[in-house]
PDB file of N, CA and C in Angstrom:
ATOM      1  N   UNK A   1      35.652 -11.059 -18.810  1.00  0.00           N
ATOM      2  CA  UNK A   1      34.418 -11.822 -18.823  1.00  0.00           C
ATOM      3  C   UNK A   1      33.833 -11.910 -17.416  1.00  0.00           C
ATOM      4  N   UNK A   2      34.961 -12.161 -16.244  1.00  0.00           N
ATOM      5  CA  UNK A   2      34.415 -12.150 -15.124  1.00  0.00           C
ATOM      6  C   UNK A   2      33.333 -10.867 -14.390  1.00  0.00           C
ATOM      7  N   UNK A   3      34.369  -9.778 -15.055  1.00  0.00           N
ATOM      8  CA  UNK A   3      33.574  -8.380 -14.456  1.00  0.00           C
ATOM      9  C   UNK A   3      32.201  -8.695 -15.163  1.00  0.00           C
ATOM     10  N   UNK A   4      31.838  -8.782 -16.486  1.00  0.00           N
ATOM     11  CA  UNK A   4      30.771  -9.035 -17.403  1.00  0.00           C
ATOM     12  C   UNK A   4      29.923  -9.686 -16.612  1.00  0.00           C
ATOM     13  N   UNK A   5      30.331 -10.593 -16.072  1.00  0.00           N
ATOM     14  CA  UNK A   5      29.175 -11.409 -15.232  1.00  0.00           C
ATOM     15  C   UNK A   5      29.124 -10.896 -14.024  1.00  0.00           C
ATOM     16  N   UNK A   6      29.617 -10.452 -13.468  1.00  0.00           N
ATOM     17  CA  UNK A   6      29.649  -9.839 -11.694  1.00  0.00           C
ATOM     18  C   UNK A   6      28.200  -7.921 -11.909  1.00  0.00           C
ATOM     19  N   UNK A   7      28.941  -7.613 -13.090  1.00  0.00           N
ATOM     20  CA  UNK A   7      27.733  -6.433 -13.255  1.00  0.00           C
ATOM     21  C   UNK A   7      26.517  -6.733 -13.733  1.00  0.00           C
ATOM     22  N   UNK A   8      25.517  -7.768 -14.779  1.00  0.00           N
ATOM     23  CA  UNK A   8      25.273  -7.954 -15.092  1.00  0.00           C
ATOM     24  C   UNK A   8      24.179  -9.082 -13.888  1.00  0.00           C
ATOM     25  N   UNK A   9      25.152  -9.324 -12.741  1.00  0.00           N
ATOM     26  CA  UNK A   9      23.994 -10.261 -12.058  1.00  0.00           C
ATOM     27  C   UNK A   9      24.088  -9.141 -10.537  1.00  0.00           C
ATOM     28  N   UNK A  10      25.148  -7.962 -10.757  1.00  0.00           N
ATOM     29  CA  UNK A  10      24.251  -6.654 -10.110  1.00  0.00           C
ATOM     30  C   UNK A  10      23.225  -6.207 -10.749  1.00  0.00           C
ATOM     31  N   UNK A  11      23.098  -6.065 -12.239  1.00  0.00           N
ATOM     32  CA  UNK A  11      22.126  -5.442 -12.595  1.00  0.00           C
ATOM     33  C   UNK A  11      20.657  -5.895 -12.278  1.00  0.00           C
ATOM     34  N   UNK A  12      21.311  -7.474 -12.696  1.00  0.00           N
ATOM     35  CA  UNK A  12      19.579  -8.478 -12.441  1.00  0.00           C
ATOM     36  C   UNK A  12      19.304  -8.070 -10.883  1.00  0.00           C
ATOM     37  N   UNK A  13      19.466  -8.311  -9.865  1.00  0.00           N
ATOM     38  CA  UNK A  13      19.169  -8.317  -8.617  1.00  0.00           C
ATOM     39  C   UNK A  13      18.850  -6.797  -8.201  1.00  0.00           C
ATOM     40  N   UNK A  14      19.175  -5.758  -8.603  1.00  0.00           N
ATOM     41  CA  UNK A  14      18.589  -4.616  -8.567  1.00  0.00           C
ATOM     42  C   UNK A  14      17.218  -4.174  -9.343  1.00  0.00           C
ATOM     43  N   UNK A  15      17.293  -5.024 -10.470  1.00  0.00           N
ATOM     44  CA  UNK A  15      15.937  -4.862 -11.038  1.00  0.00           C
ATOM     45  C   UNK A  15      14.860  -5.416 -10.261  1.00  0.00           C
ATOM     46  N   UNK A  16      15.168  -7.168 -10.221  1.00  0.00           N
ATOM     47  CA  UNK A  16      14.583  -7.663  -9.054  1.00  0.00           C
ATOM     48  C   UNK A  16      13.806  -7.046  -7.436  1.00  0.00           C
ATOM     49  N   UNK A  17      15.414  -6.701  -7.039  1.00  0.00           N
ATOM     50  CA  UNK A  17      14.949  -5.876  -6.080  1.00  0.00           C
ATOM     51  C   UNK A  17      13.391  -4.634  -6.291  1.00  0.00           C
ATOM     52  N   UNK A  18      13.972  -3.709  -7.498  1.00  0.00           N
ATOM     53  CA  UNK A  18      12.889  -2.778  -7.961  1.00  0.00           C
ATOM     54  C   UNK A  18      11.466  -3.428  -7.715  1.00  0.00           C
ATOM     55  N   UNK A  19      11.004  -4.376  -8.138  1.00  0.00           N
ATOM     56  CA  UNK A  19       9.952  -4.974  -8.753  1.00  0.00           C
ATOM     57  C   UNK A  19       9.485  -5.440  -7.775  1.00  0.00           C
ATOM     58  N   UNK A  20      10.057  -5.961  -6.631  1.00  0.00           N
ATOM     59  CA  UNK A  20       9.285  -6.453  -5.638  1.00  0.00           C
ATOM     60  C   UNK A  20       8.122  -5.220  -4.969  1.00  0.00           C
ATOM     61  N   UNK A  21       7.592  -5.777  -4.185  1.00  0.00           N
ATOM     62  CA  UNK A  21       6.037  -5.500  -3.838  1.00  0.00           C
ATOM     63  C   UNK A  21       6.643  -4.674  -2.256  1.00  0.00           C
ATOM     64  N   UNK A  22       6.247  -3.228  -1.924  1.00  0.00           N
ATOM     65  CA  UNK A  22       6.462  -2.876  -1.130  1.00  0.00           C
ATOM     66  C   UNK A  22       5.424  -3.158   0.423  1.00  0.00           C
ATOM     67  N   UNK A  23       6.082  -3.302   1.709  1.00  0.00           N
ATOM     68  CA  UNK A  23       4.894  -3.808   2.091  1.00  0.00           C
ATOM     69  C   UNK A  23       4.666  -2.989   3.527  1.00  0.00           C
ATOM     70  N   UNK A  24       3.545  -2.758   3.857  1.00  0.00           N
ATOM     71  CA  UNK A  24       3.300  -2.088   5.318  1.00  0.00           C
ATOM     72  C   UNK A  24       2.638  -2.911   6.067  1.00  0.00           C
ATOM     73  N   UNK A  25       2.293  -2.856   7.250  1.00  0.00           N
ATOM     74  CA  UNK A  25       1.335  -3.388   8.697  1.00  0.00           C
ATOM     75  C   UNK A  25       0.666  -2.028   8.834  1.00  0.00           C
ATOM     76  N   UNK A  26      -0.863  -2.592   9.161  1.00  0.00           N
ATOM     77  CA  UNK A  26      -1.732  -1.879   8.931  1.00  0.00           C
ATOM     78  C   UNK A  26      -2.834  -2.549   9.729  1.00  0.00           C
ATOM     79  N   UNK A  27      -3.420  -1.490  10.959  1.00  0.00           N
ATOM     80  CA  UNK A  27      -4.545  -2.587  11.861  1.00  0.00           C
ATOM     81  C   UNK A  27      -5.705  -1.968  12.070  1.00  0.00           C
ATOM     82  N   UNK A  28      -6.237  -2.552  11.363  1.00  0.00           N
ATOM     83  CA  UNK A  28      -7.772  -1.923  11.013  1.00  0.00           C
ATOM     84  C   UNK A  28      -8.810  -2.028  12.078  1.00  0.00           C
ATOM     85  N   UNK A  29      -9.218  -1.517  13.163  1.00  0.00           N
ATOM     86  CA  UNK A  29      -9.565  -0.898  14.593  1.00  0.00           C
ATOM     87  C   UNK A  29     -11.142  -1.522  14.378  1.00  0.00           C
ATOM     88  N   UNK A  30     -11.708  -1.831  13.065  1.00  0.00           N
ATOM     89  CA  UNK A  30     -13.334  -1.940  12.955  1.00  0.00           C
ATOM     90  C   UNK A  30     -13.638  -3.025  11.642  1.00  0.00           C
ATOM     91  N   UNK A  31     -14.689  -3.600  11.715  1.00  0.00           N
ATOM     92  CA  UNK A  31     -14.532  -4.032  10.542  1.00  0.00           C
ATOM     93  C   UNK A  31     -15.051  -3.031   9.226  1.00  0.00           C
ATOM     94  N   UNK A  32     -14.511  -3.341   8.137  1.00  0.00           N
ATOM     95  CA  UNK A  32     -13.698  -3.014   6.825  1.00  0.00           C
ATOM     96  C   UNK A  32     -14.299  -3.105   5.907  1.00  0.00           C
ATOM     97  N   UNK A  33     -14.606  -2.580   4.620  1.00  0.00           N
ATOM     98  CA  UNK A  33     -15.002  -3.274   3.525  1.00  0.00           C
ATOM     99  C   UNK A  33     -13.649  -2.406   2.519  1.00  0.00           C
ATOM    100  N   UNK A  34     -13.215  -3.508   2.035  1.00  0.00           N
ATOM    101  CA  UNK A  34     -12.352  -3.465   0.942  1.00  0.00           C
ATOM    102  C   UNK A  34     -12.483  -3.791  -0.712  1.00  0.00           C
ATOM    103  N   UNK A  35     -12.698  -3.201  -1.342  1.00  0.00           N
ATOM    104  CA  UNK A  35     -13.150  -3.833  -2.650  1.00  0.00           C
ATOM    105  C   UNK A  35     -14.103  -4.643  -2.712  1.00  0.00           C
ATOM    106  N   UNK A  36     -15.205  -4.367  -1.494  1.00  0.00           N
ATOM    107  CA  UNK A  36     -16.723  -4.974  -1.561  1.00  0.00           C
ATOM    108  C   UNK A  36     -16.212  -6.578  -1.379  1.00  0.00           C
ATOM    109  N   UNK A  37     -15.182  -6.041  -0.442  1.00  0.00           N
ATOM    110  CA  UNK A  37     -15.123  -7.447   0.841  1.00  0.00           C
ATOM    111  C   UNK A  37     -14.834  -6.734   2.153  1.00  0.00           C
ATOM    112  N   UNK A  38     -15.660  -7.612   2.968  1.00  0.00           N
ATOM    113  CA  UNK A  38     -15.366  -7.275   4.136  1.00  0.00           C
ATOM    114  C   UNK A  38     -14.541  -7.871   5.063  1.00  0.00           C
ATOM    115  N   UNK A  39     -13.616  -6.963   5.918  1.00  0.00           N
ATOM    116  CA  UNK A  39     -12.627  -7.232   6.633  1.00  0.00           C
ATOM    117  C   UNK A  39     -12.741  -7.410   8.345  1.00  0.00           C
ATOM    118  N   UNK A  40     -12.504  -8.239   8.665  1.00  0.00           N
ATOM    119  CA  UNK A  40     -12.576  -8.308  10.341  1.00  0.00           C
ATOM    120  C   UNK A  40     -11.318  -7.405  10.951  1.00  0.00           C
ATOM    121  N   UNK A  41     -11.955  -6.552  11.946  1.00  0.00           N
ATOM    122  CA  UNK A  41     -10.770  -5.878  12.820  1.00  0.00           C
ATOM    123  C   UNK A  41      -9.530  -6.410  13.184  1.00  0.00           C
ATOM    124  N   UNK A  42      -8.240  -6.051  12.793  1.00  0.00           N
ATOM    125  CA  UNK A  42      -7.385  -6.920  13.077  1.00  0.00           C
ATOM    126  C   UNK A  42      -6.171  -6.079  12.134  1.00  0.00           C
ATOM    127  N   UNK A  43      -4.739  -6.943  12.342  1.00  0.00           N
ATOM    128  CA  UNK A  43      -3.748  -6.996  11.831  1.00  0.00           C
ATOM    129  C   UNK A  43      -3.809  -6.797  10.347  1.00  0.00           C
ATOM    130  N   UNK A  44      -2.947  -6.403   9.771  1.00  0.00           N
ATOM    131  CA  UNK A  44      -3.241  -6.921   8.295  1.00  0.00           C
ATOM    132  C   UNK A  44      -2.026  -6.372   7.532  1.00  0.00           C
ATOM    133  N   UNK A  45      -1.331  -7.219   6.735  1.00  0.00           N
ATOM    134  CA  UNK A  45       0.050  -6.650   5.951  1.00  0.00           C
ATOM    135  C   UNK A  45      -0.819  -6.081   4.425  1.00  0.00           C
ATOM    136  N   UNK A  46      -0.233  -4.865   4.204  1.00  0.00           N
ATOM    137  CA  UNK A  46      -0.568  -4.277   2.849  1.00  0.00           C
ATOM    138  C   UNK A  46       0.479  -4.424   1.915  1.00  0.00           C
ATOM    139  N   UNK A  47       0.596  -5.632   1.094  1.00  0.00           N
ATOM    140  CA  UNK A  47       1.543  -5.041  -0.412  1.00  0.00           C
ATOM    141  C   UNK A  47       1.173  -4.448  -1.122  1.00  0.00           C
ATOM    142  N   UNK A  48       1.584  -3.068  -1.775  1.00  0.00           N
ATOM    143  CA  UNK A  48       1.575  -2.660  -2.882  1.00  0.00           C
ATOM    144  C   UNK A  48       2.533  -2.823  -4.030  1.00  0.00           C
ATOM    145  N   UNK A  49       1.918  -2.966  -5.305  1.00  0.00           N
ATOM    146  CA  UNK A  49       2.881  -3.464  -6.629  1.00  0.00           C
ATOM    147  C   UNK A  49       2.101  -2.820  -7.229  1.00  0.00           C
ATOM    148  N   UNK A  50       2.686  -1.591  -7.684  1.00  0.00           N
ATOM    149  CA  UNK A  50       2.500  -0.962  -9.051  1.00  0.00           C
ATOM    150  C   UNK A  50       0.941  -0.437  -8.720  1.00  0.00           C
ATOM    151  N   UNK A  51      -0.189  -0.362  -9.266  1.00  0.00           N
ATOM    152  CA  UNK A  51      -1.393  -0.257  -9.245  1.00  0.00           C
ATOM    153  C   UNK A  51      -2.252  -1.041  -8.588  1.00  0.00           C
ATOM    154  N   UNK A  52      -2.123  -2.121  -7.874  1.00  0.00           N
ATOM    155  CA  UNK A  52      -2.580  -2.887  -6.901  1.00  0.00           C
ATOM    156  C   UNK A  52      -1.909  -3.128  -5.838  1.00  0.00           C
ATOM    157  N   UNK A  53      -2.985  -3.285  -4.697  1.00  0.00           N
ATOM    158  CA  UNK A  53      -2.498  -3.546  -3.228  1.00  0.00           C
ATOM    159  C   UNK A  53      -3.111  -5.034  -2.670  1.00  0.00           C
ATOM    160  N   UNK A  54      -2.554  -5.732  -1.984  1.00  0.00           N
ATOM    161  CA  UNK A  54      -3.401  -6.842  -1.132  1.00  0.00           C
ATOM    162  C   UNK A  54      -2.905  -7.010   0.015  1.00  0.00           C
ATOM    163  N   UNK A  55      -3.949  -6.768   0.845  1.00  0.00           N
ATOM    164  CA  UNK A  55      -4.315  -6.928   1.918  1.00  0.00           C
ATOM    165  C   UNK A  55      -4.436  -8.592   2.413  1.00  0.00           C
ATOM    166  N   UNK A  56      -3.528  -8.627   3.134  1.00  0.00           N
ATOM    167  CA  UNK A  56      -3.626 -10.268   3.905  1.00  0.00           C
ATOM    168  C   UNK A  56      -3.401 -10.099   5.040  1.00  0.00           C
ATOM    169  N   UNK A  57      -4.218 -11.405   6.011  1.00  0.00           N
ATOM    170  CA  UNK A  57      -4.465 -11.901   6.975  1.00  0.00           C
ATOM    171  C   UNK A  57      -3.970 -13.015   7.449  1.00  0.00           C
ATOM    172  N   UNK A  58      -3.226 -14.279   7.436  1.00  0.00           N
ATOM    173  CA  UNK A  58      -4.067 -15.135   7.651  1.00  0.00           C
ATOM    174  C   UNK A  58      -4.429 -16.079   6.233  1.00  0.00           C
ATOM    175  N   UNK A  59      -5.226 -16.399   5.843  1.00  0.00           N
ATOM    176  CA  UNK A  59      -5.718 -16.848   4.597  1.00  0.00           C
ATOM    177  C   UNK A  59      -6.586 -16.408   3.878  1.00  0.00           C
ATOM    178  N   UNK A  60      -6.842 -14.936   4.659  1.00  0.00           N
ATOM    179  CA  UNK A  60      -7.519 -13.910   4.067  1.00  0.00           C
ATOM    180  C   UNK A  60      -6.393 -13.226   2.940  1.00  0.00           C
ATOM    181  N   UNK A  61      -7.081 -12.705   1.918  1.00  0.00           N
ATOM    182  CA  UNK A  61      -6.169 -12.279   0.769  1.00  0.00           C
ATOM    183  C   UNK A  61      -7.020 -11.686  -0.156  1.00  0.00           C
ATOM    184  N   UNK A  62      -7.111  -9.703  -0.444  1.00  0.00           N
ATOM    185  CA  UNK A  62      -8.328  -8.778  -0.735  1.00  0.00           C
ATOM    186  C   UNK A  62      -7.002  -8.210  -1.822  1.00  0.00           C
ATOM    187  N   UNK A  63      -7.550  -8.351  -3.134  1.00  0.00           N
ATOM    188  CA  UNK A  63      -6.321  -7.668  -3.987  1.00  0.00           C
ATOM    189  C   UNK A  63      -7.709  -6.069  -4.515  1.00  0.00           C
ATOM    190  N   UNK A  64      -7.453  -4.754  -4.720  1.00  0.00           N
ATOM    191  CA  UNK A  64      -7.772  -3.863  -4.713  1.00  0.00           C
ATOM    192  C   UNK A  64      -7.073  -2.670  -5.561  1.00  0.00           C
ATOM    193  N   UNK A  65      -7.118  -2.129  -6.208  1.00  0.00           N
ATOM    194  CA  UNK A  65      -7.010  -1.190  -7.097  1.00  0.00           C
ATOM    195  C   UNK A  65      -6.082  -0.144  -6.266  1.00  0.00           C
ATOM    196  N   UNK A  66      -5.176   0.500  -6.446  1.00  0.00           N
ATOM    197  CA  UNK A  66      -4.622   1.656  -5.317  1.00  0.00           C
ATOM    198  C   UNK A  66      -3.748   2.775  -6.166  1.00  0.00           C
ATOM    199  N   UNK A  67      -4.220   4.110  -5.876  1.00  0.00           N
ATOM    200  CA  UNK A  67      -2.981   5.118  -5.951  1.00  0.00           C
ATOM    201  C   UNK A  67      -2.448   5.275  -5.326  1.00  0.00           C
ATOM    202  N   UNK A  68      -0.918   5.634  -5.528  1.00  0.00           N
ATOM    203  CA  UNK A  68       0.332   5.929  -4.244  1.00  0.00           C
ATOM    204  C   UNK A  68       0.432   7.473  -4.227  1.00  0.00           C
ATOM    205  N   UNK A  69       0.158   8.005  -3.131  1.00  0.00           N
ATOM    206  CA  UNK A  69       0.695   9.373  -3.449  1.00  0.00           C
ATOM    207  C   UNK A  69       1.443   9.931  -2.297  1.00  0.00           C
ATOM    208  N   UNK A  70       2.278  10.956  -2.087  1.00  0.00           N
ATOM    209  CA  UNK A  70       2.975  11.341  -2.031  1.00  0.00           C
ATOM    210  C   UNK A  70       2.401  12.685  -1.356  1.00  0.00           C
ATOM    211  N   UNK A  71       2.655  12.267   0.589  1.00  0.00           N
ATOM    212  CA  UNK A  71       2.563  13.473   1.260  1.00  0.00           C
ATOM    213  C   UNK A  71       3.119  14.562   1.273  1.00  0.00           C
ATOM    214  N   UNK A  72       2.413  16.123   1.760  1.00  0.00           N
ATOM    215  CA  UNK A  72       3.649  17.106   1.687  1.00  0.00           C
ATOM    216  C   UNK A  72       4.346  16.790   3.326  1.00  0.00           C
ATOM    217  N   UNK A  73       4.203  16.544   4.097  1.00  0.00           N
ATOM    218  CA  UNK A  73       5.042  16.109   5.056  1.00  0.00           C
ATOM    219  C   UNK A  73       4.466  14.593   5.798  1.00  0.00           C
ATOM    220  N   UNK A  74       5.775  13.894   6.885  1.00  0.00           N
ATOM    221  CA  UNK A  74       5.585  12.919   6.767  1.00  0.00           C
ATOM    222  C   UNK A  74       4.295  12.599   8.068  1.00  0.00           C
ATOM    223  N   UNK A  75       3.865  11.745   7.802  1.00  0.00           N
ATOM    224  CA  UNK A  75       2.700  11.214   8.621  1.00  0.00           C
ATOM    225  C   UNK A  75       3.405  10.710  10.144  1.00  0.00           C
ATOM    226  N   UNK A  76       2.629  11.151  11.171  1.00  0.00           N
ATOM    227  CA  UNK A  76       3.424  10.729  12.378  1.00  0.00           C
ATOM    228  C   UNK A  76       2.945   9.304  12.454  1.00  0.00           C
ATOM    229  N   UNK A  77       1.588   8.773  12.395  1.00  0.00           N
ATOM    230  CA  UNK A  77       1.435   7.745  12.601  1.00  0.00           C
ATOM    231  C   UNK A  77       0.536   6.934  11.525  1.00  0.00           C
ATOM    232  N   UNK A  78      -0.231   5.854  11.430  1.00  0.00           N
ATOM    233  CA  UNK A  78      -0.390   5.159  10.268  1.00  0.00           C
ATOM    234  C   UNK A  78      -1.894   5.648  10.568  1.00  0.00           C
ATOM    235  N   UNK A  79      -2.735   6.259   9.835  1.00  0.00           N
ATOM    236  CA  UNK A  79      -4.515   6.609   9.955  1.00  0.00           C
ATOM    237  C   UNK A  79      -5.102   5.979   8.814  1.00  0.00           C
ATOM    238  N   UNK A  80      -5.658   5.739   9.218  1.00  0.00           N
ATOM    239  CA  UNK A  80      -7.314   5.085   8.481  1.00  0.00           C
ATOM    240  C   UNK A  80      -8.391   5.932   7.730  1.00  0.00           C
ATOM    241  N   UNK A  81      -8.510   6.680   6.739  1.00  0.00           N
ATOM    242  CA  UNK A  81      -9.762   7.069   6.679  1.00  0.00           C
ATOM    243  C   UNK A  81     -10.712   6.546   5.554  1.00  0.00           C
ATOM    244  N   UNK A  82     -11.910   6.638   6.500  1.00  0.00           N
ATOM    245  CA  UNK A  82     -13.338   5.841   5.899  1.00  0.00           C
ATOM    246  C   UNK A  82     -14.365   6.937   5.219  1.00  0.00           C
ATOM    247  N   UNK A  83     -14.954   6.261   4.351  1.00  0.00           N
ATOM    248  CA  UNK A  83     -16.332   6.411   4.103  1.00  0.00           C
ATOM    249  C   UNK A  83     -17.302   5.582   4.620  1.00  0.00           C
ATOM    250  N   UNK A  84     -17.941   5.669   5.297  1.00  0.00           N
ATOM    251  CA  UNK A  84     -18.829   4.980   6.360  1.00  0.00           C
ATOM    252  C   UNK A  84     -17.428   3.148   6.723  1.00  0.00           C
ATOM    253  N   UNK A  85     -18.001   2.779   5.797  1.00  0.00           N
ATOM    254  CA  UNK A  85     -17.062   1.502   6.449  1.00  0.00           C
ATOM    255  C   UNK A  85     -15.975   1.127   5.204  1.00  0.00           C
ATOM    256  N   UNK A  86     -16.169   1.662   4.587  1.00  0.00           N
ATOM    257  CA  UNK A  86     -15.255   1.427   3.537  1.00  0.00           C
ATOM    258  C   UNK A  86     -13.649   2.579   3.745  1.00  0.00           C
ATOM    259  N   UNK A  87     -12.842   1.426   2.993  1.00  0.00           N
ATOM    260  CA  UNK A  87     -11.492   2.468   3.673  1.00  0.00           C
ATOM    261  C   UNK A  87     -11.228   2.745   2.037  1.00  0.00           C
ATOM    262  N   UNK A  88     -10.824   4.541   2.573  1.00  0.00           N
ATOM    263  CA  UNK A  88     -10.616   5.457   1.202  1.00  0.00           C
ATOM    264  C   UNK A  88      -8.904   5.390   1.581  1.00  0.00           C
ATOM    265  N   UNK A  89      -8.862   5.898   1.797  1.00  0.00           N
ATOM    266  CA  UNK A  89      -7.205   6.133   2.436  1.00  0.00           C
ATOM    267  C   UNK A  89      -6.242   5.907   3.689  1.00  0.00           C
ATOM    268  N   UNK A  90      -5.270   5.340   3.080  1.00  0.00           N
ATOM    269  CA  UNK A  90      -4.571   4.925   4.589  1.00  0.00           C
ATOM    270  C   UNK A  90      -3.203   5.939   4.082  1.00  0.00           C
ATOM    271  N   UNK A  91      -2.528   6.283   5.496  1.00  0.00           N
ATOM    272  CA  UNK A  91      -1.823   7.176   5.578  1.00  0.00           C
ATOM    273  C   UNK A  91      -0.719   6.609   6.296  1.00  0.00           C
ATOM    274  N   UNK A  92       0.319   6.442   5.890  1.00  0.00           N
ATOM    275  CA  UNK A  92       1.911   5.898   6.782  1.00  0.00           C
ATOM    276  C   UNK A  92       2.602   6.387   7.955  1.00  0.00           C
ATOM    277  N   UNK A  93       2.502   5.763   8.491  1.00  0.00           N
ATOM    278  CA  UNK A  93       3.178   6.288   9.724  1.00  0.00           C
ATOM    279  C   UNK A  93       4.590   6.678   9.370  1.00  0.00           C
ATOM    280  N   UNK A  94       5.733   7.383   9.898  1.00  0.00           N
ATOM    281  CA  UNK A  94       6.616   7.328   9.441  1.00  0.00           C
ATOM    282  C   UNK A  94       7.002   7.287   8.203  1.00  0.00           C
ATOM    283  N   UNK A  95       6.163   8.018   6.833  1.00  0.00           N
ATOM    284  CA  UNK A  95       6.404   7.878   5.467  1.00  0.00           C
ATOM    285  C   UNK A  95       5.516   9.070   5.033  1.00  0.00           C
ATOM    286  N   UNK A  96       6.129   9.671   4.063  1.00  0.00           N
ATOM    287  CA  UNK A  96       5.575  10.167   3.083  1.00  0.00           C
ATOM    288  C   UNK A  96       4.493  10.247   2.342  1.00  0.00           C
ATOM    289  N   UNK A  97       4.031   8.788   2.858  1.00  0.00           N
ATOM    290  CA  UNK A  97       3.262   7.825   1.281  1.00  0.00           C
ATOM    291  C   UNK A  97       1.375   7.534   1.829  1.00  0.00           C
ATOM    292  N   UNK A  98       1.186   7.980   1.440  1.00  0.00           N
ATOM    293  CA  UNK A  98      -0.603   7.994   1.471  1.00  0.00           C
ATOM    294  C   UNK A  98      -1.289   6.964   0.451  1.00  0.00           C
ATOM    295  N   UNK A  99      -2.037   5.880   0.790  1.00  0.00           N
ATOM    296  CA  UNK A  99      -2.216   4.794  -0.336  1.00  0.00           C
ATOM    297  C   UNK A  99      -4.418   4.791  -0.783  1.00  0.00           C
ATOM    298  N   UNK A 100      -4.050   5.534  -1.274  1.00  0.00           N
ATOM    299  CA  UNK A 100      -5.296   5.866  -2.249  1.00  0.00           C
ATOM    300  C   UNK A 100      -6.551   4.824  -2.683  1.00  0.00           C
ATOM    301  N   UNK A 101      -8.075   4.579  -1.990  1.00  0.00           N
ATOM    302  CA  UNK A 101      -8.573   3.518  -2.643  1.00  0.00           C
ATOM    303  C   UNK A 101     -10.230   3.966  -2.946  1.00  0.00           C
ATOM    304  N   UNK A 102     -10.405   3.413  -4.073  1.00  0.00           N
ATOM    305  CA  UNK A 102     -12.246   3.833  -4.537  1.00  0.00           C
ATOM    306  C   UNK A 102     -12.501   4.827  -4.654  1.00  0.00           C
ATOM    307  N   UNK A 103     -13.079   5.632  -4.215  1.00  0.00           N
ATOM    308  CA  UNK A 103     -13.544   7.149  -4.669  1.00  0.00           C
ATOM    309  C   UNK A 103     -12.003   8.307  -4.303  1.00  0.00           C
ATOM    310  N   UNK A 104     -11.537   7.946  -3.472  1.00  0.00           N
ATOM    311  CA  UNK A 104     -10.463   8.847  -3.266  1.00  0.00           C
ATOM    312  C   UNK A 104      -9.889   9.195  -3.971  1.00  0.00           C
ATOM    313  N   UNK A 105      -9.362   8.039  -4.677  1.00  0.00           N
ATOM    314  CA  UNK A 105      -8.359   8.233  -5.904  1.00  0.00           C
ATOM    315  C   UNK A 105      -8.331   8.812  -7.084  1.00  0.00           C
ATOM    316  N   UNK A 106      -9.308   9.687  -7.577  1.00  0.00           N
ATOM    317  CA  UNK A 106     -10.003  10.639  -8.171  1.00  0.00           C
ATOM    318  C   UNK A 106      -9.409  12.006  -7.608  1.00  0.00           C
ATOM    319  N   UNK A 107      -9.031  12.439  -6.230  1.00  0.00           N
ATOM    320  CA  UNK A 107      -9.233  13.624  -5.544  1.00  0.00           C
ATOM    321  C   UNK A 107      -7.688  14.013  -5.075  1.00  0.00           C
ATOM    322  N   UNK A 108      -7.427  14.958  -5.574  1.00  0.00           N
ATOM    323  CA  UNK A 108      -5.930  15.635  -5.231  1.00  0.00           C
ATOM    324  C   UNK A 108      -5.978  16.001  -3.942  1.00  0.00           C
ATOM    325  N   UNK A 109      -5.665  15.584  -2.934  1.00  0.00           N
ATOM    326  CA  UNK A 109      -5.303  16.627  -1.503  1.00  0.00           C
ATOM    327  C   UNK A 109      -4.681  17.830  -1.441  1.00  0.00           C
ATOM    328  N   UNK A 110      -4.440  18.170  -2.705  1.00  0.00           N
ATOM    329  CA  UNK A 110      -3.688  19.490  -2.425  1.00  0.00           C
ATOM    330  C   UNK A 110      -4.946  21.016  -2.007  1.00  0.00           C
ATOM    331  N   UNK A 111      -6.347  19.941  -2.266  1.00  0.00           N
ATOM    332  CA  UNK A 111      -7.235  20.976  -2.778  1.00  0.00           C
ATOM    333  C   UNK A 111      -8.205  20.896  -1.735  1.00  0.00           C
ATOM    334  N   UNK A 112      -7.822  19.818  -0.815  1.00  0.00           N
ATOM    335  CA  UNK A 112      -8.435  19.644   0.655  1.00  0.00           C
ATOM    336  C   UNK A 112      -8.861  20.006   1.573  1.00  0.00           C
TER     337      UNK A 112
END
């Protein structure tokens, strides 16, 4: 019974673990528009969970629609790219992981 409970509250805490919200630092050099809010230049932690990301500040807090995708090699440093002021894609420093927003997310990079 003991093992029963010792695997079983491994299992929970790994699921747990799964489910939590992955998170980056991310410093946006200009101001921003995010999901038709705008962002002041500055710091800013990105969680992503599943199909949404939010962006916080502070008591600033921008929740936004996001694809995760998956570089062919890894990003040296964390980039920004815009459509005029709006941010399409941010790119990880040190990761794989490219985070997809508004018109971007439509568009395969493989075809870039």
């Amino acid at each position: 019974m003991k093992k029963l409970f010792v695997l079983f509250t491994t299992m929970a805490l790994a699921v747990a673990f799964a489910a939590t919200a992955t998170k980056y630092h991310v410093t946006l050099t200009q101001t921003s528009v995010v999901n038709g809010t705008e962002l002041k230049a500055g710091d800013y932690k990105v969680e992503v969970e599943g199909d949404k990301a939010t962006f916080k500040q502070g008591k600033t807090t921008v929740e936004t629609p996001v694809k995760v995708q998956e570089a062919p090699q890894k990003n040296f440093t964390n980039e920004i790219r815009y459509e005029g002021d709006k941010v399409q894609e941010i790119r990880i420093g040190g990761k794989h992981t490219i985070l997809l927003f508004g018109g971007s997310m439509a568009e395969t990079h493989g075809t870039r």
